[in-house]
C-alpha atoms as a PDB file:
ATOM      1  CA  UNK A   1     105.408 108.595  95.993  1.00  0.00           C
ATOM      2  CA  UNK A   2     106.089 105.633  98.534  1.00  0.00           C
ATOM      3  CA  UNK A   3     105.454 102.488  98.438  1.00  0.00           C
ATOM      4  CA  UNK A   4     102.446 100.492  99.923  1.00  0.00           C
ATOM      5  CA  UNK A   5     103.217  98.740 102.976  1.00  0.00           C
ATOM      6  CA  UNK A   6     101.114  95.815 105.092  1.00  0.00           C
ATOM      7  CA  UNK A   7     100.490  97.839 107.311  1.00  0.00           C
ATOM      8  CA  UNK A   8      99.184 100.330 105.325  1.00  0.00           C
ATOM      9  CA  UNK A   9      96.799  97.635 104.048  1.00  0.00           C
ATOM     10  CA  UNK A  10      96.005  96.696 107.919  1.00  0.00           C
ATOM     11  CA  UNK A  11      95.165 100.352 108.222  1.00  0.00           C
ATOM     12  CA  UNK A  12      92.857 100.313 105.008  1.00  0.00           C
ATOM     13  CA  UNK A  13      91.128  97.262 106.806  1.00  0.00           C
ATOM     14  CA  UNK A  14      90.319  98.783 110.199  1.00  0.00           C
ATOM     15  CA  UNK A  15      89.052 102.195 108.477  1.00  0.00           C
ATOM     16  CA  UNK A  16      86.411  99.918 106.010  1.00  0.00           C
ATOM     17  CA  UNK A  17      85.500  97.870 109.002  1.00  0.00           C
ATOM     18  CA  UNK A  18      84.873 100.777 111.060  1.00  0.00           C
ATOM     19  CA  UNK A  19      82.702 102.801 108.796  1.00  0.00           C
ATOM     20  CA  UNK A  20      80.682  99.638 108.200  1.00  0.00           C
ATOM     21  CA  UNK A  21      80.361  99.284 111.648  1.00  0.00           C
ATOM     22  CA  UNK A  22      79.156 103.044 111.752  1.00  0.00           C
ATOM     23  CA  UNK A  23      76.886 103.167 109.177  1.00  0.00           C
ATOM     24  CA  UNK A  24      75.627  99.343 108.496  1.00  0.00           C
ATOM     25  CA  UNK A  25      72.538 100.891 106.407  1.00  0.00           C
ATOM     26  CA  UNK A  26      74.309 101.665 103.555  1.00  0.00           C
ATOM     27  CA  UNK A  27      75.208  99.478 101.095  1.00  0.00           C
ATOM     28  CA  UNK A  28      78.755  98.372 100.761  1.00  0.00           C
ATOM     29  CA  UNK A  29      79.300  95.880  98.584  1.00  0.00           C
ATOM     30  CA  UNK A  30      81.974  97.441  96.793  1.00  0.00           C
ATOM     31  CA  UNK A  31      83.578  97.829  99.659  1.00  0.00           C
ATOM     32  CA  UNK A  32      83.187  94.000 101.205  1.00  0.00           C
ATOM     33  CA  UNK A  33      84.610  93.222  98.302  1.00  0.00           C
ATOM     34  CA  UNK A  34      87.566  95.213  98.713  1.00  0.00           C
ATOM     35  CA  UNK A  35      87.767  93.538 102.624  1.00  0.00           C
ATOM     36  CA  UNK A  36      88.329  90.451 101.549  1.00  0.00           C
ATOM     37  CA  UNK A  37      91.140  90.941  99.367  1.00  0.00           C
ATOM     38  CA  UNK A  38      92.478  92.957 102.087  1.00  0.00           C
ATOM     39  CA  UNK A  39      91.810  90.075 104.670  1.00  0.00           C
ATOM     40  CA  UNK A  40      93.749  87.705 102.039  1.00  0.00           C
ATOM     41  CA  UNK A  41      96.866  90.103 101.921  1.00  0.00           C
ATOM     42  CA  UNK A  42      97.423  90.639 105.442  1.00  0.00           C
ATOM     43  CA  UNK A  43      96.917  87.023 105.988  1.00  0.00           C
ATOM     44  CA  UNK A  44      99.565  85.739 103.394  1.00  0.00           C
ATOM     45  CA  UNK A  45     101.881  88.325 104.578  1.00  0.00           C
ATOM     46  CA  UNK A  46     100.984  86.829 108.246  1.00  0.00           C
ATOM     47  CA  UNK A  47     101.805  83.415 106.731  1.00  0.00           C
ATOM     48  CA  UNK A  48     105.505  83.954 106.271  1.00  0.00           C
ATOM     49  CA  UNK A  49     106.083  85.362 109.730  1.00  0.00           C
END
């Protein structure tokens, strides 16, 4: 098993994004949810660049 990287996270972030933006009739609050942490990892990990 490997690790999981940034940019695996990044990754995770476009696909969620992407399907939202596909199918905005369903309900995906679970899954906003799950954005925003996202959002707030890639963002720290930004930070320190």
């Amino acid at each position: 098993m490997r690790d999981t990287t940034i940019e695996d996270r990044r990754n995770e972030l476009r696909t969620l994004l992407a399907n939202i933006d596909a199918h905005p009739e369903r309900d995906w609050t679970e899954e906003r949810k799950r954005i925003l942490v996202l959002k707030q990892m890639v963002a720290d990990e930004d930070a320190k660049v």
